[in-house]
N, C-alpha and C. Protein backbone atom coordinates (compact mmCIF):
# COMPACT_ATOMS: atom_id res chain seq x y z
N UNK A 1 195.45 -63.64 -34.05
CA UNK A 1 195.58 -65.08 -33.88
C UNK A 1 194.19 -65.70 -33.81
N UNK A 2 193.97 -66.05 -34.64
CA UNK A 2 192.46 -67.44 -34.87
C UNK A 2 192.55 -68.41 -33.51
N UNK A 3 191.34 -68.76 -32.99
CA UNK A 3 191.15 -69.58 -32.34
C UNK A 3 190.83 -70.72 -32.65
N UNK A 4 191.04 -71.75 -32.33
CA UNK A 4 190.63 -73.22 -32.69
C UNK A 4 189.38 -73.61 -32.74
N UNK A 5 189.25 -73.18 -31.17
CA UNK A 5 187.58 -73.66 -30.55
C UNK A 5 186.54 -72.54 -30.85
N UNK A 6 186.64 -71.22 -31.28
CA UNK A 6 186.15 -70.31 -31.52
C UNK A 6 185.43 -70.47 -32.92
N UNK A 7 184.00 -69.78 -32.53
CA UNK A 7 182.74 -70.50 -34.00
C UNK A 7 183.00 -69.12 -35.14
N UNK A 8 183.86 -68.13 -34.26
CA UNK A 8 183.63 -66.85 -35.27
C UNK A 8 185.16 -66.62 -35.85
N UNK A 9 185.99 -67.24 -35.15
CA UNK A 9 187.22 -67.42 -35.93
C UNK A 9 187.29 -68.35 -37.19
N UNK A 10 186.61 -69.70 -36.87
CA UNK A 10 186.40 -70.73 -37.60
C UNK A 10 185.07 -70.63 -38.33
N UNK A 11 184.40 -69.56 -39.36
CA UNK A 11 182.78 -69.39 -39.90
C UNK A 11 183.12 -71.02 -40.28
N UNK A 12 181.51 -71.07 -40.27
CA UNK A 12 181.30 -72.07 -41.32
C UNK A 12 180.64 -71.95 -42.22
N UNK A 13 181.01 -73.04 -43.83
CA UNK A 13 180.52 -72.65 -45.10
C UNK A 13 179.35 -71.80 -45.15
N UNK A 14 178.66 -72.44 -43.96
CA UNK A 14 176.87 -71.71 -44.22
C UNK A 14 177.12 -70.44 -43.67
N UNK A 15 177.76 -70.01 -43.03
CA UNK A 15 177.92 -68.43 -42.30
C UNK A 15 177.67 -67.29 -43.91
N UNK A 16 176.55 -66.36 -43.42
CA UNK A 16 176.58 -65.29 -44.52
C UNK A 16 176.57 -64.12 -44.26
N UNK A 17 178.46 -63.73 -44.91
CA UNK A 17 178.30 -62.73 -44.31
C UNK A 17 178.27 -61.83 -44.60
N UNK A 18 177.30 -60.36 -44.72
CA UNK A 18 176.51 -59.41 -45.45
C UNK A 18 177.74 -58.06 -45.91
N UNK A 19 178.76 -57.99 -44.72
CA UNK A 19 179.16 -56.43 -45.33
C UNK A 19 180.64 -57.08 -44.41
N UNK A 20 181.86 -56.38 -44.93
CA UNK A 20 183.11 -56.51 -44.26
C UNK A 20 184.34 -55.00 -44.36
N UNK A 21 184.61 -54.91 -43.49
CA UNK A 21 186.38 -54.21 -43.65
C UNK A 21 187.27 -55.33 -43.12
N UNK A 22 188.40 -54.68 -43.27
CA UNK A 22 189.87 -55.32 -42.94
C UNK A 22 189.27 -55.64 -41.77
N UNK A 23 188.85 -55.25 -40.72
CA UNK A 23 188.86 -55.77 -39.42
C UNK A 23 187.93 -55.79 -38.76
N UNK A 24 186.70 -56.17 -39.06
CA UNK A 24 185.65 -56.53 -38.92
C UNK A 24 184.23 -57.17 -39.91
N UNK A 25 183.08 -57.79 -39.54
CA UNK A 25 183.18 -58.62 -40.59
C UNK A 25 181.00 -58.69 -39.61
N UNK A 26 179.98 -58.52 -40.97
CA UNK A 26 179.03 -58.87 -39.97
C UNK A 26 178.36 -60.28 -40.75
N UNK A 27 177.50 -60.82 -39.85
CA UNK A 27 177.11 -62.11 -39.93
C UNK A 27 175.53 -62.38 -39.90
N UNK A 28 174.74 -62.88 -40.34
CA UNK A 28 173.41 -63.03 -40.31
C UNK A 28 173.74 -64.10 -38.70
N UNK A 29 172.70 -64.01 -37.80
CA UNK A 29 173.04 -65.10 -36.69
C UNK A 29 172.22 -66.46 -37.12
N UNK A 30 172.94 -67.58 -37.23
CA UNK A 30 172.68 -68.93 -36.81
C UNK A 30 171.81 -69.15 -36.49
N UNK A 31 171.44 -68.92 -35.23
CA UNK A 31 169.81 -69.21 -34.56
C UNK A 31 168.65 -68.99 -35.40
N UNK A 32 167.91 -69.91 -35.55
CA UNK A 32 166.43 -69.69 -36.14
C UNK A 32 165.64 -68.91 -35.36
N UNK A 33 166.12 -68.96 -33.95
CA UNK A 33 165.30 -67.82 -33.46
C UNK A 33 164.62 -66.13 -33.97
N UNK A 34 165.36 -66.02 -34.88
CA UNK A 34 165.32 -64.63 -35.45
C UNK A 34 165.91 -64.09 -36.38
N UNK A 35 165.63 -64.41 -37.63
CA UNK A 35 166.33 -64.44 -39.08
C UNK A 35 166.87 -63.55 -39.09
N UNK A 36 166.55 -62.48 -38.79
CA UNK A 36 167.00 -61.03 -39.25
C UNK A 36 168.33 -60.68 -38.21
N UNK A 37 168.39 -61.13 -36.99
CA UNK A 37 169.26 -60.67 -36.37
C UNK A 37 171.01 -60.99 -36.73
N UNK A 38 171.37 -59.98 -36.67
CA UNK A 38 172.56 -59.64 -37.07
C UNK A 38 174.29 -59.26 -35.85
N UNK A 39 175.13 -60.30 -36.45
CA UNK A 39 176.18 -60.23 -35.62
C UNK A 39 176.88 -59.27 -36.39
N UNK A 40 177.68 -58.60 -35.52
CA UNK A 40 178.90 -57.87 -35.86
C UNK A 40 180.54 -58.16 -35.39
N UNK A 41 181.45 -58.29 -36.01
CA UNK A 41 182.09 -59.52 -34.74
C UNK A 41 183.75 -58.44 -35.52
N UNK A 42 184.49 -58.43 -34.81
CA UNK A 42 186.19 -58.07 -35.15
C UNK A 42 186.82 -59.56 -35.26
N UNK A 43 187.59 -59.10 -36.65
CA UNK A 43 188.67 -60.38 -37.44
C UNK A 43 189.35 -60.61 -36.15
N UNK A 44 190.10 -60.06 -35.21
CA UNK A 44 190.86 -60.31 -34.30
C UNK A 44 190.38 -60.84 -32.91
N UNK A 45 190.42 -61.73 -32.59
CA UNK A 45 190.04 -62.66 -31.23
C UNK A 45 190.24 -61.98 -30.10
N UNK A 46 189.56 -61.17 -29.31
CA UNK A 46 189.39 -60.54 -28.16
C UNK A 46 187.85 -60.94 -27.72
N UNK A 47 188.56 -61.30 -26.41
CA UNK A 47 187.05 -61.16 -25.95
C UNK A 47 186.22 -59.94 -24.82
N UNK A 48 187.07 -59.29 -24.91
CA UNK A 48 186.46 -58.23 -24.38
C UNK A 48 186.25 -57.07 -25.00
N UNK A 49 185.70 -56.46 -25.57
CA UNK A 49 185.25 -54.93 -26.44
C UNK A 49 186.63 -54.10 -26.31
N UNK A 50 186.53 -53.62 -24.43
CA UNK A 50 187.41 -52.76 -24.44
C UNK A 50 189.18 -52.86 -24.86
N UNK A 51 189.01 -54.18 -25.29
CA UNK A 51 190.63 -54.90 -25.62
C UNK A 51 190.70 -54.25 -27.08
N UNK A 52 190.17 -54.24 -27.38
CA UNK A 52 190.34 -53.76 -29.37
C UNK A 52 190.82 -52.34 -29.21
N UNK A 53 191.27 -52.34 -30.58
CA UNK A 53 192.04 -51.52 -30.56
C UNK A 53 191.16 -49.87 -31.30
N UNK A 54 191.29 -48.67 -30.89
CA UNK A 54 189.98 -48.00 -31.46
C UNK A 54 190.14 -48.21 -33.04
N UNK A 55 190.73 -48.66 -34.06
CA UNK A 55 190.10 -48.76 -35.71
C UNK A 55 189.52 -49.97 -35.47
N UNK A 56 189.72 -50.94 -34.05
CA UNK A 56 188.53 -52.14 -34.62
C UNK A 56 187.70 -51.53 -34.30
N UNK A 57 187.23 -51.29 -32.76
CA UNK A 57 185.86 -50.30 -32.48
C UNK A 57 184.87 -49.76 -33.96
N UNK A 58 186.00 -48.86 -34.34
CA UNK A 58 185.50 -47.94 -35.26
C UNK A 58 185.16 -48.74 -36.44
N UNK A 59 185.86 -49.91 -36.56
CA UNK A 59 185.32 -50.85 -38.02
C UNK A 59 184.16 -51.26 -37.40
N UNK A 60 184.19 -52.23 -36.19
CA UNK A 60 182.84 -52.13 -36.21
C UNK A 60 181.54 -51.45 -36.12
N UNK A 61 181.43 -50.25 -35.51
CA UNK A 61 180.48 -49.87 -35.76
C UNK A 61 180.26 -49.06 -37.03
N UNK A 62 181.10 -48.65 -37.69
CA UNK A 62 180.99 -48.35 -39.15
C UNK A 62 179.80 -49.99 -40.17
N UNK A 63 180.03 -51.11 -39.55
CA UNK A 63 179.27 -51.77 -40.10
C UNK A 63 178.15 -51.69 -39.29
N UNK A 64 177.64 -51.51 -38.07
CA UNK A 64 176.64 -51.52 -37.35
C UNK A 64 176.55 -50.37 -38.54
N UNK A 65 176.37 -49.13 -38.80
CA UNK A 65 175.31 -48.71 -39.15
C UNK A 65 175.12 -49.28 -40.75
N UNK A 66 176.28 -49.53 -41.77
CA UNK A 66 176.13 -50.73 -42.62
C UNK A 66 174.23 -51.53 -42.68
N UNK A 67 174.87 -52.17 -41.48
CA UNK A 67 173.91 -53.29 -41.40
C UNK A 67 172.52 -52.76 -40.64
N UNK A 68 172.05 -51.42 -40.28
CA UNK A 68 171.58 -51.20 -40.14
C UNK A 68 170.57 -50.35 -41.30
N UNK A 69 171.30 -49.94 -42.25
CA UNK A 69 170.85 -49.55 -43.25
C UNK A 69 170.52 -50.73 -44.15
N UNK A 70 170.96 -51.68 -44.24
CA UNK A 70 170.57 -52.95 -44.86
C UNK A 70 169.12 -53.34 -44.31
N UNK A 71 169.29 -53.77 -43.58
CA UNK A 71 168.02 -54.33 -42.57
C UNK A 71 166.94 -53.31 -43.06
N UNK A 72 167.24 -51.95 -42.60
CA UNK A 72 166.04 -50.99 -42.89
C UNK A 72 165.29 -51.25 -44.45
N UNK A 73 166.07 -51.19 -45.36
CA UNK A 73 165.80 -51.17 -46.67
C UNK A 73 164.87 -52.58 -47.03
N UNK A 74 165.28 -53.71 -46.25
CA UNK A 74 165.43 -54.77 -46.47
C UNK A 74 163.94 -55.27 -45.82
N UNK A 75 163.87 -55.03 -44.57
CA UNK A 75 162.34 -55.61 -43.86
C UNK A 75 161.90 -54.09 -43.13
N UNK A 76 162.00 -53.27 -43.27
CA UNK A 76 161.90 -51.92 -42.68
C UNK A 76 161.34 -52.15 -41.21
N UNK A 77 162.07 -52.20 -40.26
CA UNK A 77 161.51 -52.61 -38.72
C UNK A 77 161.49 -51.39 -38.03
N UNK A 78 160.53 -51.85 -37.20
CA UNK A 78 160.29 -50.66 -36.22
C UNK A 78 160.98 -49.48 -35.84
N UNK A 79 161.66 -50.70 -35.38
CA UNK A 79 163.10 -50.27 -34.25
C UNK A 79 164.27 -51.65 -34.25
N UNK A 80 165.50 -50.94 -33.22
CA UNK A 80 166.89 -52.02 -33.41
C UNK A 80 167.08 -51.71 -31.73
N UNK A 81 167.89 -53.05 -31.50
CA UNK A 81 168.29 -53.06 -29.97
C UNK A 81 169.58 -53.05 -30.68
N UNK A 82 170.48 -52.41 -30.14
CA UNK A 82 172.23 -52.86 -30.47
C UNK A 82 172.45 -53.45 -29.18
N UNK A 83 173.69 -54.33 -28.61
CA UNK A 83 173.47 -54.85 -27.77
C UNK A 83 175.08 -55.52 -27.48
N UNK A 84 176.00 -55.16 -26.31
CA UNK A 84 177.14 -56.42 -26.71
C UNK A 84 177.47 -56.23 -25.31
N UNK A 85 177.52 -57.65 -25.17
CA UNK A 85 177.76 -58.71 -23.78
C UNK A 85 179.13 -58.74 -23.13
N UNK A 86 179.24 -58.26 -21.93
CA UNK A 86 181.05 -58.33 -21.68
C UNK A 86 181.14 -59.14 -20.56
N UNK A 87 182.21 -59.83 -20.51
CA UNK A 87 182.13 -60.78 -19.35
C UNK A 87 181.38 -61.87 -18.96
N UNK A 88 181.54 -62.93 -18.12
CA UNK A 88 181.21 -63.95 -18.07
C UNK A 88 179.42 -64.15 -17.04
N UNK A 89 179.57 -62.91 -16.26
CA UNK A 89 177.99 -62.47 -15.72
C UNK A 89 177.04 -62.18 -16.69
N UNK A 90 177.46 -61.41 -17.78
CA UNK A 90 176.38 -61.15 -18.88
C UNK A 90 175.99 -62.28 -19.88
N UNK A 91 176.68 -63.53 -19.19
CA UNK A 91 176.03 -64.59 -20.23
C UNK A 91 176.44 -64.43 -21.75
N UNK A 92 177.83 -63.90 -21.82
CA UNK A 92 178.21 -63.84 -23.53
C UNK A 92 178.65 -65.13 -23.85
N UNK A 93 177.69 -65.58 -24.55
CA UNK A 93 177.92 -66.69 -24.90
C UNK A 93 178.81 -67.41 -25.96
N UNK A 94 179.90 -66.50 -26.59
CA UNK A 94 181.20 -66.82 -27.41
C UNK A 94 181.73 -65.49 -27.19
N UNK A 95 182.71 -66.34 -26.25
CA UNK A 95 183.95 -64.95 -25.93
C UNK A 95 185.01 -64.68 -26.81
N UNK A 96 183.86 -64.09 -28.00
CA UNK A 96 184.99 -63.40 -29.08
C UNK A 96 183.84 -62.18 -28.97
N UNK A 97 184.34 -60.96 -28.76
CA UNK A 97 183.98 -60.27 -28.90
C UNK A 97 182.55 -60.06 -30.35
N UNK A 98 181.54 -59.46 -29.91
CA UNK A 98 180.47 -59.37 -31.10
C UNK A 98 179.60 -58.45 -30.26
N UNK A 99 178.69 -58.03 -31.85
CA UNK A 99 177.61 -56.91 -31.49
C UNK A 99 176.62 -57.21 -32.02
N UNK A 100 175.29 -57.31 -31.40
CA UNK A 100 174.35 -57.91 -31.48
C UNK A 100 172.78 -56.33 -32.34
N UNK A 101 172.68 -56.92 -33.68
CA UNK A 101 171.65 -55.79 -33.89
C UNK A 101 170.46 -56.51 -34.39
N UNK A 102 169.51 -55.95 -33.45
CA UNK A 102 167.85 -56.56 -33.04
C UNK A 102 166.96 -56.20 -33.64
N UNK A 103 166.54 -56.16 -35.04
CA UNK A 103 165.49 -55.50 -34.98
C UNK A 103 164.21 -55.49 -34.75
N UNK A 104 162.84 -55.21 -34.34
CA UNK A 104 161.81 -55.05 -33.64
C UNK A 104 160.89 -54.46 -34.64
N UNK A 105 159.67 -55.50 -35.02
CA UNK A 105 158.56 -54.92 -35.64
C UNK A 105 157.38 -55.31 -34.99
């Protein structure tokens, strides 16, 4: 079930998004803060990680390394932070579940 108010249920035109399966889907991030950084997000609206079901798990990180091999090829960085926010203490700032890949040069 799509969310209304949700920015990753609802992409917008400009959203680009690099690699997909059935149930998961990754995203260049929005923020100018950091071109390269990369969302990883599940088609299905959960906001908590451990709510998915293990083939979303597994779709997503099947694109984490995807998009990690992209990136490499692409700006060859240092290093990668992977990174995903649970709950409302960790400051996740769109509670749709996503995975955050950093890379560091």
């Amino acid at each position: 079930v799509k969310h209304t108010d949700c920015s990753f249920c609802n992409l917008s035109k400009e959203s680009i998004v690099l690699t997909e399966t059935a149930t998961a889907f990754a995203i260049l991030n929005p923020s100018p803060t950091s071109q390269t950084l990369v969302l990883v997000i599940p088609k299905r609206h959960k906001t908590n990680y451990f709510d998915l079901t293990f083939k979303e798990q597994k779709a997503c990180w099947l694109i984490v390394n995807r998009v990690q091999q992209l990136l490499q090829k692409q700006y060859q960085p240092d290093g990668f932070n992977i990174n995903i926010n649970i709950g409302k203490t960790t400051k996740q700032p769109i509670s749709h579940t996503h995975i955050h890949i950093i890379p560091h040069y």
